[in-house]
PDB file of N, CA and C in Angstrom:
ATOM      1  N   UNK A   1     -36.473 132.750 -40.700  1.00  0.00           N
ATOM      2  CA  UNK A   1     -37.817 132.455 -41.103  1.00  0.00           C
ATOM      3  C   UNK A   1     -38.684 133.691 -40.874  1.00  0.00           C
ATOM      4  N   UNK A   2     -39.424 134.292 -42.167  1.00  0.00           N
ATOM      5  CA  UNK A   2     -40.400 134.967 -41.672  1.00  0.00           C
ATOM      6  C   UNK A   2     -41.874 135.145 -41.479  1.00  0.00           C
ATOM      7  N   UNK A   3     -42.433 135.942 -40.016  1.00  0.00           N
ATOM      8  CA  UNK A   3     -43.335 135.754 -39.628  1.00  0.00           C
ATOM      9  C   UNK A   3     -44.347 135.727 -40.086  1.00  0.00           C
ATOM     10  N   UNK A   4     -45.739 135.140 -40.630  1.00  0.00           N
ATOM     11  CA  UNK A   4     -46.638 135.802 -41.619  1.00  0.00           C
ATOM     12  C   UNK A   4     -48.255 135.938 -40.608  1.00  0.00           C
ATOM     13  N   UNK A   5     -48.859 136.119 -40.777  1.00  0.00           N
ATOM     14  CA  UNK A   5     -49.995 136.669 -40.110  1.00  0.00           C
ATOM     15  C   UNK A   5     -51.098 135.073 -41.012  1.00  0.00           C
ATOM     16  N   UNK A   6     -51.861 134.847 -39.790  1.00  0.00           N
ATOM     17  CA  UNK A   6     -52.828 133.661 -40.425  1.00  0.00           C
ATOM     18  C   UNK A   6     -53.922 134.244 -39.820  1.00  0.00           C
ATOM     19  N   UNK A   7     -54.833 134.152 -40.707  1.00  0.00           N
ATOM     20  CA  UNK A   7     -56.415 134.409 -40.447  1.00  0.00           C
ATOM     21  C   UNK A   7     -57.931 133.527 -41.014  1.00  0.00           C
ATOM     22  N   UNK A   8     -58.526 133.238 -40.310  1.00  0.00           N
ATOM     23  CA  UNK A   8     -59.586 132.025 -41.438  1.00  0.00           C
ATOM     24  C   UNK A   8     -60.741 132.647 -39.980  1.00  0.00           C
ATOM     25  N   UNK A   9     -61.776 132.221 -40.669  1.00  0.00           N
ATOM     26  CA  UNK A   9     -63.259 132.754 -40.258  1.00  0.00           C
ATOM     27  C   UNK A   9     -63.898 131.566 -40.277  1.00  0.00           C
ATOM     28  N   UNK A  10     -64.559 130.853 -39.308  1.00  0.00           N
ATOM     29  CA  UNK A  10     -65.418 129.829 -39.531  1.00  0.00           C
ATOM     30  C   UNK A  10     -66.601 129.624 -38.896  1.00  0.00           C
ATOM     31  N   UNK A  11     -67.737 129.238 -39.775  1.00  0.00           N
ATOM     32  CA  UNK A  11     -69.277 129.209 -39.449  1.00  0.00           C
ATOM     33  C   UNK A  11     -69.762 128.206 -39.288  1.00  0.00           C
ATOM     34  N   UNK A  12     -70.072 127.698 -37.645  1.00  0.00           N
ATOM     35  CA  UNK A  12     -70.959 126.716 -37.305  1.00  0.00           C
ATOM     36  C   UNK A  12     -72.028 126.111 -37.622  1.00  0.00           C
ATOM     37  N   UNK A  13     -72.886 125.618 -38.272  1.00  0.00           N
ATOM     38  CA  UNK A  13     -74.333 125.640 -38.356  1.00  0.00           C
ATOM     39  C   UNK A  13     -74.766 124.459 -36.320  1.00  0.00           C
ATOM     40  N   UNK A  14     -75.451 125.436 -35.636  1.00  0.00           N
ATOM     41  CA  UNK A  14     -75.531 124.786 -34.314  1.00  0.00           C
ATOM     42  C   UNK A  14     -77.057 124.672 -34.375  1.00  0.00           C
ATOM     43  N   UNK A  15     -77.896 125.051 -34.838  1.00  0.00           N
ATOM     44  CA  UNK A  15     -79.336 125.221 -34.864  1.00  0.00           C
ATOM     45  C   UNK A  15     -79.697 125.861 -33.707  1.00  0.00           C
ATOM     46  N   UNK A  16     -80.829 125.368 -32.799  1.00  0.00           N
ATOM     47  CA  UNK A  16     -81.622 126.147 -31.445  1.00  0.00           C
ATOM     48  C   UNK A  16     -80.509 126.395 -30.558  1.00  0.00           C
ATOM     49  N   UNK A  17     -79.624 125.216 -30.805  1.00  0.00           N
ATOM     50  CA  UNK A  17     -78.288 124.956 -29.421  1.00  0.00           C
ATOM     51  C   UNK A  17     -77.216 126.688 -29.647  1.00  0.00           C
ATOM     52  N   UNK A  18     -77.595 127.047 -30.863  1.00  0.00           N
ATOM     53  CA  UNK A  18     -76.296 128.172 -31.036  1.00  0.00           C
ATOM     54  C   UNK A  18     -76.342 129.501 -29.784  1.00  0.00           C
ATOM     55  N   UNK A  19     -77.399 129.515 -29.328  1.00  0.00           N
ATOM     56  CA  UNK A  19     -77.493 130.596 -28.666  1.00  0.00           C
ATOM     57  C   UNK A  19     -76.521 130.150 -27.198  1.00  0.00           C
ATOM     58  N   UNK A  20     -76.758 129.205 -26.900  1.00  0.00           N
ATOM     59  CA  UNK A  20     -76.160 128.429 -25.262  1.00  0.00           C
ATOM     60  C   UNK A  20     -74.709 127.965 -25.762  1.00  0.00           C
ATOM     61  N   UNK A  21     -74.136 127.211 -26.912  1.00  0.00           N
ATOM     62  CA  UNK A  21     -73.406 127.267 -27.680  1.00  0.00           C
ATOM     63  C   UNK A  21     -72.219 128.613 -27.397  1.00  0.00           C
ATOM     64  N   UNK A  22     -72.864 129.611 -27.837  1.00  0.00           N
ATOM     65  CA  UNK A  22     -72.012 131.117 -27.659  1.00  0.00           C
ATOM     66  C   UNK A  22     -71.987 131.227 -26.402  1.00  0.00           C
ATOM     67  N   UNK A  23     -72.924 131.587 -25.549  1.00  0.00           N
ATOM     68  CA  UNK A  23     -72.922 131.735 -24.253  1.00  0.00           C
ATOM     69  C   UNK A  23     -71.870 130.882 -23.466  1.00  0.00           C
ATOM     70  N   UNK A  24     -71.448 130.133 -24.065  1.00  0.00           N
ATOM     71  CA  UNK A  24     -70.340 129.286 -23.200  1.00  0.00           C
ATOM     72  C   UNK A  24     -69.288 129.356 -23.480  1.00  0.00           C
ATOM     73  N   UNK A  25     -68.868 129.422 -24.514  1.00  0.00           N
ATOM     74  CA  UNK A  25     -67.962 130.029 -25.836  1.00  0.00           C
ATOM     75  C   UNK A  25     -67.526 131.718 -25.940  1.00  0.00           C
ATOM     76  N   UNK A  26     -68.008 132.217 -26.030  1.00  0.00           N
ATOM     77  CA  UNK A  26     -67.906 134.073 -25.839  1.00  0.00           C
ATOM     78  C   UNK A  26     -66.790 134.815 -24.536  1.00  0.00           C
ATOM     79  N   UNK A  27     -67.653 133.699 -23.364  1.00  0.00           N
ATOM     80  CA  UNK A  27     -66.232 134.529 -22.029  1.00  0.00           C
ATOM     81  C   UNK A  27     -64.955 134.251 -22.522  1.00  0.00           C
ATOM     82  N   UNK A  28     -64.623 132.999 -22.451  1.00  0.00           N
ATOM     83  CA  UNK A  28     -63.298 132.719 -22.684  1.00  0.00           C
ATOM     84  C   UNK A  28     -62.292 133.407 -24.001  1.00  0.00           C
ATOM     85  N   UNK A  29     -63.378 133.568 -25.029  1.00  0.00           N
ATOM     86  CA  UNK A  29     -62.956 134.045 -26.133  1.00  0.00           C
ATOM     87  C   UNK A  29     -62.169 135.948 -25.716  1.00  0.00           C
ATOM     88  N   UNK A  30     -62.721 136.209 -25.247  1.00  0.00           N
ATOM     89  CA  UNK A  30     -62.346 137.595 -24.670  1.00  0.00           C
ATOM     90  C   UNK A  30     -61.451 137.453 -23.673  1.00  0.00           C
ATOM     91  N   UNK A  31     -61.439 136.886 -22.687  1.00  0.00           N
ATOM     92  CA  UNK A  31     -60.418 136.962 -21.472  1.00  0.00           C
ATOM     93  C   UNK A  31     -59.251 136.199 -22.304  1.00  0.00           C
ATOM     94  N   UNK A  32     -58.432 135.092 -23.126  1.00  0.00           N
ATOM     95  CA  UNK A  32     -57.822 134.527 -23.273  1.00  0.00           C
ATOM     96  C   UNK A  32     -57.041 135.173 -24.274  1.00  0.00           C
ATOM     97  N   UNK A  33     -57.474 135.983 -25.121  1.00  0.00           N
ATOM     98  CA  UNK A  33     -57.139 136.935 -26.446  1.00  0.00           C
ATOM     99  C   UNK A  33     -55.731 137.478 -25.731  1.00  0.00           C
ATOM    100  N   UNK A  34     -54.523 137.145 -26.171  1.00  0.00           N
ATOM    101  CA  UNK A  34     -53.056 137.519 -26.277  1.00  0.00           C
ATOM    102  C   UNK A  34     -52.969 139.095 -27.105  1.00  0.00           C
ATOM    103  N   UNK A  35     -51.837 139.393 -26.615  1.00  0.00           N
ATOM    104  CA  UNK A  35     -51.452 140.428 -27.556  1.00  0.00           C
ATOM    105  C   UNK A  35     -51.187 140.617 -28.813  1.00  0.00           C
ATOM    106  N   UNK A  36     -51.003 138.958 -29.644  1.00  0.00           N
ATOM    107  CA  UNK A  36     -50.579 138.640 -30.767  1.00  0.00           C
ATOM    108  C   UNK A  36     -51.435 138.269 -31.542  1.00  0.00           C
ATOM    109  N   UNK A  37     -53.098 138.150 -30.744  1.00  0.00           N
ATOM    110  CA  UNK A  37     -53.950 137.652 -31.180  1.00  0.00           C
ATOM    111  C   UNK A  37     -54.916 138.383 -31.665  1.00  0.00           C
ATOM    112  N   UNK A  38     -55.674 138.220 -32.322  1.00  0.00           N
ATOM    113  CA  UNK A  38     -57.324 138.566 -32.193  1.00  0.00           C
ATOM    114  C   UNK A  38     -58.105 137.807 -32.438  1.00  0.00           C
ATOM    115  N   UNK A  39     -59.314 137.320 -31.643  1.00  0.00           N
ATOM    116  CA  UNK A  39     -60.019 136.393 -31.630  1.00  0.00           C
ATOM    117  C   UNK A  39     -61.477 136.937 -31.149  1.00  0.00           C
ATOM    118  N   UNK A  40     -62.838 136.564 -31.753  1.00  0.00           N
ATOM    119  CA  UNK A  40     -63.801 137.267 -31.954  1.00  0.00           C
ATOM    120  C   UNK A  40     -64.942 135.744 -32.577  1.00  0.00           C
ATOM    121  N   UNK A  41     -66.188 135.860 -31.993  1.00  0.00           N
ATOM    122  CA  UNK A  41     -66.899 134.846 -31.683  1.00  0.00           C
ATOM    123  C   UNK A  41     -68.389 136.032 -31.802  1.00  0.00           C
ATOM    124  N   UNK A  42     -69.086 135.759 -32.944  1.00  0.00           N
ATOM    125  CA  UNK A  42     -70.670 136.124 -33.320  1.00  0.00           C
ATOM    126  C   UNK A  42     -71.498 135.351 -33.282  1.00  0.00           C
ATOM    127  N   UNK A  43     -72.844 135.543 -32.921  1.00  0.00           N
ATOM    128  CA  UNK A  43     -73.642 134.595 -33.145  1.00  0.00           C
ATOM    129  C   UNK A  43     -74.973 135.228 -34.358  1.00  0.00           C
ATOM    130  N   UNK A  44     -74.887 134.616 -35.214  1.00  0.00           N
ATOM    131  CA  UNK A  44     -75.845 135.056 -36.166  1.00  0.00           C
ATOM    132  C   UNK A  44     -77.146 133.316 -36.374  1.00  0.00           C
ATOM    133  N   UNK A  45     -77.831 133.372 -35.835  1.00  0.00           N
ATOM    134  CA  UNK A  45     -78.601 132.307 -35.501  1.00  0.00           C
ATOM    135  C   UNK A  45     -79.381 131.594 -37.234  1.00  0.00           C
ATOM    136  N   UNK A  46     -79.116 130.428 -37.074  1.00  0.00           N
ATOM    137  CA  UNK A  46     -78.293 129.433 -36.402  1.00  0.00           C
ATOM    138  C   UNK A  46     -77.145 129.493 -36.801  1.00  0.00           C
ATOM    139  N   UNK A  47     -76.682 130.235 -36.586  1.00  0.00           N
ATOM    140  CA  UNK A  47     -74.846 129.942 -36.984  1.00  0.00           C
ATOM    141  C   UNK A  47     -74.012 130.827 -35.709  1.00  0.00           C
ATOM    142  N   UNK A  48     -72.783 130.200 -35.683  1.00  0.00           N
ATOM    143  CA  UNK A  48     -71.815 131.000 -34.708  1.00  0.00           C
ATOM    144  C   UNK A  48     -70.674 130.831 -35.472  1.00  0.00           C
ATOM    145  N   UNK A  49     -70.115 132.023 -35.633  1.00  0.00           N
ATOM    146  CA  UNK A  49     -69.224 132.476 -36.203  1.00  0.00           C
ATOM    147  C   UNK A  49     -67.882 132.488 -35.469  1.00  0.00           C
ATOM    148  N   UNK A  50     -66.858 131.805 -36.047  1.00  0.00           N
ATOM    149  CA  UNK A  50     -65.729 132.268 -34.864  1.00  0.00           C
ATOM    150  C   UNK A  50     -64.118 132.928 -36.156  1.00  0.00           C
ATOM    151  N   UNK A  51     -63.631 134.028 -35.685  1.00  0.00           N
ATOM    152  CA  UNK A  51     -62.690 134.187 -36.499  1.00  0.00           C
ATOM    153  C   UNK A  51     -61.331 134.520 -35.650  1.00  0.00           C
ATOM    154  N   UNK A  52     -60.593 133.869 -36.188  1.00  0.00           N
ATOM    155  CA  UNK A  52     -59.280 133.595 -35.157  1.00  0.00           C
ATOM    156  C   UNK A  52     -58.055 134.687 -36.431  1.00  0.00           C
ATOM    157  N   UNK A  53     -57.429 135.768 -36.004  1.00  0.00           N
ATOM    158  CA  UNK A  53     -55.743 136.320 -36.729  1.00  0.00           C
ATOM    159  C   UNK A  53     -55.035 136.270 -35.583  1.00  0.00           C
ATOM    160  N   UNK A  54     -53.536 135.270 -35.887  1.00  0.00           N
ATOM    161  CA  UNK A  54     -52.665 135.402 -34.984  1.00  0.00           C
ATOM    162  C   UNK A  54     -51.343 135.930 -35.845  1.00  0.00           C
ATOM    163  N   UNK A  55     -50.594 135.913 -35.487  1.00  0.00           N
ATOM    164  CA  UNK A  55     -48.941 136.537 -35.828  1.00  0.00           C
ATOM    165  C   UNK A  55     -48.357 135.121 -36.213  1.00  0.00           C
ATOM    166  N   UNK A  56     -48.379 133.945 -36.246  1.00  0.00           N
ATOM    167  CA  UNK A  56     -47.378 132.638 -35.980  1.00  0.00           C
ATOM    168  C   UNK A  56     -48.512 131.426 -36.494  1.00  0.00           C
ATOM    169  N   UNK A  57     -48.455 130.383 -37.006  1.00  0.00           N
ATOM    170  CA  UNK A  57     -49.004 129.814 -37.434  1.00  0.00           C
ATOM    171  C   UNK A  57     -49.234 128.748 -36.464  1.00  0.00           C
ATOM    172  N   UNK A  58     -47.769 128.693 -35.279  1.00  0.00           N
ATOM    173  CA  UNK A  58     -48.421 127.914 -34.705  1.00  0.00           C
ATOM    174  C   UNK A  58     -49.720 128.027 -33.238  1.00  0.00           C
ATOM    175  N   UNK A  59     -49.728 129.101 -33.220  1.00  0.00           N
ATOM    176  CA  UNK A  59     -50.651 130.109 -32.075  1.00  0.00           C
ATOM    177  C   UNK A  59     -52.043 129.761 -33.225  1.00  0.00           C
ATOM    178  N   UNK A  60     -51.712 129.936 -34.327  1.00  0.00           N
ATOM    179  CA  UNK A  60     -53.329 129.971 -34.932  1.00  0.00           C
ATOM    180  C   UNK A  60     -53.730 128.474 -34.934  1.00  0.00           C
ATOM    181  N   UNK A  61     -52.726 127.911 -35.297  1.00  0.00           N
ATOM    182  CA  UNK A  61     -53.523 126.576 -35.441  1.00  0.00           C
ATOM    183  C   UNK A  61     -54.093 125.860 -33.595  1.00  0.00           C
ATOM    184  N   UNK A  62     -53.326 126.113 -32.939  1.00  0.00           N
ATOM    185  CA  UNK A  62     -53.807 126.206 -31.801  1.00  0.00           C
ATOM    186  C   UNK A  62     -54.696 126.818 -30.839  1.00  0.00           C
ATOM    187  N   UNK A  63     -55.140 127.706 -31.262  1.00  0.00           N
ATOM    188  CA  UNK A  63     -56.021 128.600 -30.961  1.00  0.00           C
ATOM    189  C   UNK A  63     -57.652 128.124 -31.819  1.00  0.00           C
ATOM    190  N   UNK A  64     -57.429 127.782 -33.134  1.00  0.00           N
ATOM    191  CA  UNK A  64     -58.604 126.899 -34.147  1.00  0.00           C
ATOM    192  C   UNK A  64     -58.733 126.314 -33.515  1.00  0.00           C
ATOM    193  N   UNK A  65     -57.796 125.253 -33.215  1.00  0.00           N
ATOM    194  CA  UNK A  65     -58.133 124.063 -32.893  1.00  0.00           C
ATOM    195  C   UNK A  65     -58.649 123.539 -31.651  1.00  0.00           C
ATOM    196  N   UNK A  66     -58.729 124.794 -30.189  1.00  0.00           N
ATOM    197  CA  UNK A  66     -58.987 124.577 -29.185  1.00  0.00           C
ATOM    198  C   UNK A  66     -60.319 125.442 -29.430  1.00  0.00           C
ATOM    199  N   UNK A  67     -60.753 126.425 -29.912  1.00  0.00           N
ATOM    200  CA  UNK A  67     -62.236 126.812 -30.043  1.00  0.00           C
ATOM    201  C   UNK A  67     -63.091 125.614 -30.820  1.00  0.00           C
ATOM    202  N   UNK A  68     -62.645 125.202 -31.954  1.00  0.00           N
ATOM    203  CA  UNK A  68     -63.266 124.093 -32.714  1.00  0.00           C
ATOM    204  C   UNK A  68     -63.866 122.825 -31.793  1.00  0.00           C
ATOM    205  N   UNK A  69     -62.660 122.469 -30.780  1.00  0.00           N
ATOM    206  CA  UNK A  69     -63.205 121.381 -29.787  1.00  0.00           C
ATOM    207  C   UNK A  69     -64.001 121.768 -29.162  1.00  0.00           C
ATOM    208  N   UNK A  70     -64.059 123.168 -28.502  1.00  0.00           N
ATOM    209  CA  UNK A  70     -64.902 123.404 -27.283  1.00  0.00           C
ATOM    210  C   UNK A  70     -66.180 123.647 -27.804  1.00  0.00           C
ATOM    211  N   UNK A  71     -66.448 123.864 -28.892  1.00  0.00           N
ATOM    212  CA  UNK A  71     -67.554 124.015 -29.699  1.00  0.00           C
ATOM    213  C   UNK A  71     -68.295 122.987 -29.712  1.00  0.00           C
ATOM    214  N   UNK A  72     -67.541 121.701 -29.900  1.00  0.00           N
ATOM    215  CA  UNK A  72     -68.421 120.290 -30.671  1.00  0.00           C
ATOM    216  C   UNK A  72     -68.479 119.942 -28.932  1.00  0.00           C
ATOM    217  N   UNK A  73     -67.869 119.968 -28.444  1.00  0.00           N
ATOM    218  CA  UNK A  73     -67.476 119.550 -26.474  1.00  0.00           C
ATOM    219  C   UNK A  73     -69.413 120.198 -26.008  1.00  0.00           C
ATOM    220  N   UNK A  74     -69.105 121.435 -26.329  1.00  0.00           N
ATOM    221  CA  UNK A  74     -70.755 121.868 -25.637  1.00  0.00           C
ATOM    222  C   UNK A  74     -71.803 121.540 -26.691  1.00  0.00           C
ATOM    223  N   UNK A  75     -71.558 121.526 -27.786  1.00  0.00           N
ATOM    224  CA  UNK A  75     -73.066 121.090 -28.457  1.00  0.00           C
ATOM    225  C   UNK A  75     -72.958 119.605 -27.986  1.00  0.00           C
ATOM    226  N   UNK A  76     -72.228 118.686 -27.768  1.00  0.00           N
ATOM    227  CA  UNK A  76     -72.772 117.577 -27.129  1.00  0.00           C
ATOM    228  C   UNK A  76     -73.105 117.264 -25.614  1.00  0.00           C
ATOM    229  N   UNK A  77     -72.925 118.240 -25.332  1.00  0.00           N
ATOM    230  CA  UNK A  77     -73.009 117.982 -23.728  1.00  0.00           C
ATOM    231  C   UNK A  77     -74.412 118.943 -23.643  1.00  0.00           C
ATOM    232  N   UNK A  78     -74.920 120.035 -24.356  1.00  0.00           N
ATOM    233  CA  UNK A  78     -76.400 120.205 -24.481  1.00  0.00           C
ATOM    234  C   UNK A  78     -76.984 119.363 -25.011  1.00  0.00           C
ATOM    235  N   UNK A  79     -76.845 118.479 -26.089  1.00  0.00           N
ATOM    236  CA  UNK A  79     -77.228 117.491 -27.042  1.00  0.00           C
ATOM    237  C   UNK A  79     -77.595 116.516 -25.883  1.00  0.00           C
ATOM    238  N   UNK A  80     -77.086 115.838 -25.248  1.00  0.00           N
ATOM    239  CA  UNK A  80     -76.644 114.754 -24.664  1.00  0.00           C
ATOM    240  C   UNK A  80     -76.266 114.832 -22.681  1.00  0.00           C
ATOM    241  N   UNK A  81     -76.956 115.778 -21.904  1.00  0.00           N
ATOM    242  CA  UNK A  81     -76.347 116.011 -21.030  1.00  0.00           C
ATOM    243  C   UNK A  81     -76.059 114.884 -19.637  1.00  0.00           C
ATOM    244  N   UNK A  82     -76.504 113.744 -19.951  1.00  0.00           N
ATOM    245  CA  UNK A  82     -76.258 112.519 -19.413  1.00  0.00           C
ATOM    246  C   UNK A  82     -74.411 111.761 -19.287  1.00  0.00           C
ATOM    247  N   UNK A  83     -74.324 112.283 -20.388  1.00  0.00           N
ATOM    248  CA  UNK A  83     -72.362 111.747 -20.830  1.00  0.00           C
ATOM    249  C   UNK A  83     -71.762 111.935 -20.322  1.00  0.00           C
TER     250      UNK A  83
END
């Protein structure tokens, strides 16, 4: 089987929340980045940008899919900080 490279770019719309949003989002994005990876998190207000290239499809989809949660995880827990 051969290896192919996956890459996708995706834009939040977070409104006022995007700035605290990133701020919570941004460390991890840098310390967690593999050798196989590149992973990179902007904030262009209101939007936060996150773009994930891995080597393996299954590192990317895992890697989406754990920024994607932690994303909707803190806009509701600023949204909502009672929960």
């Amino acid at each position: 089987m051969t290896s192919k490279s996956c890459k996708a770019k995706v834009t939040i719309r977070a409104g006022r929340k995007a700035g605290a949003v990133y701020s919570a989002l941004a460390p991890d994005m840098k310390k967690l980045q593999g050798k196989n990876e590149r992973l990179d998190i902007s904030l262009q207000k209101p939007f936060i940008a996150f773009s994930v290239e891995t080597d393996d499809l299954a590192s990317f989809r895992a890697n989406l899919n754990s920024y994607l949660r932690l994303a909707d995880a803190s806009l509701k827990c600023i949204e909502n900080p009672t929960l």
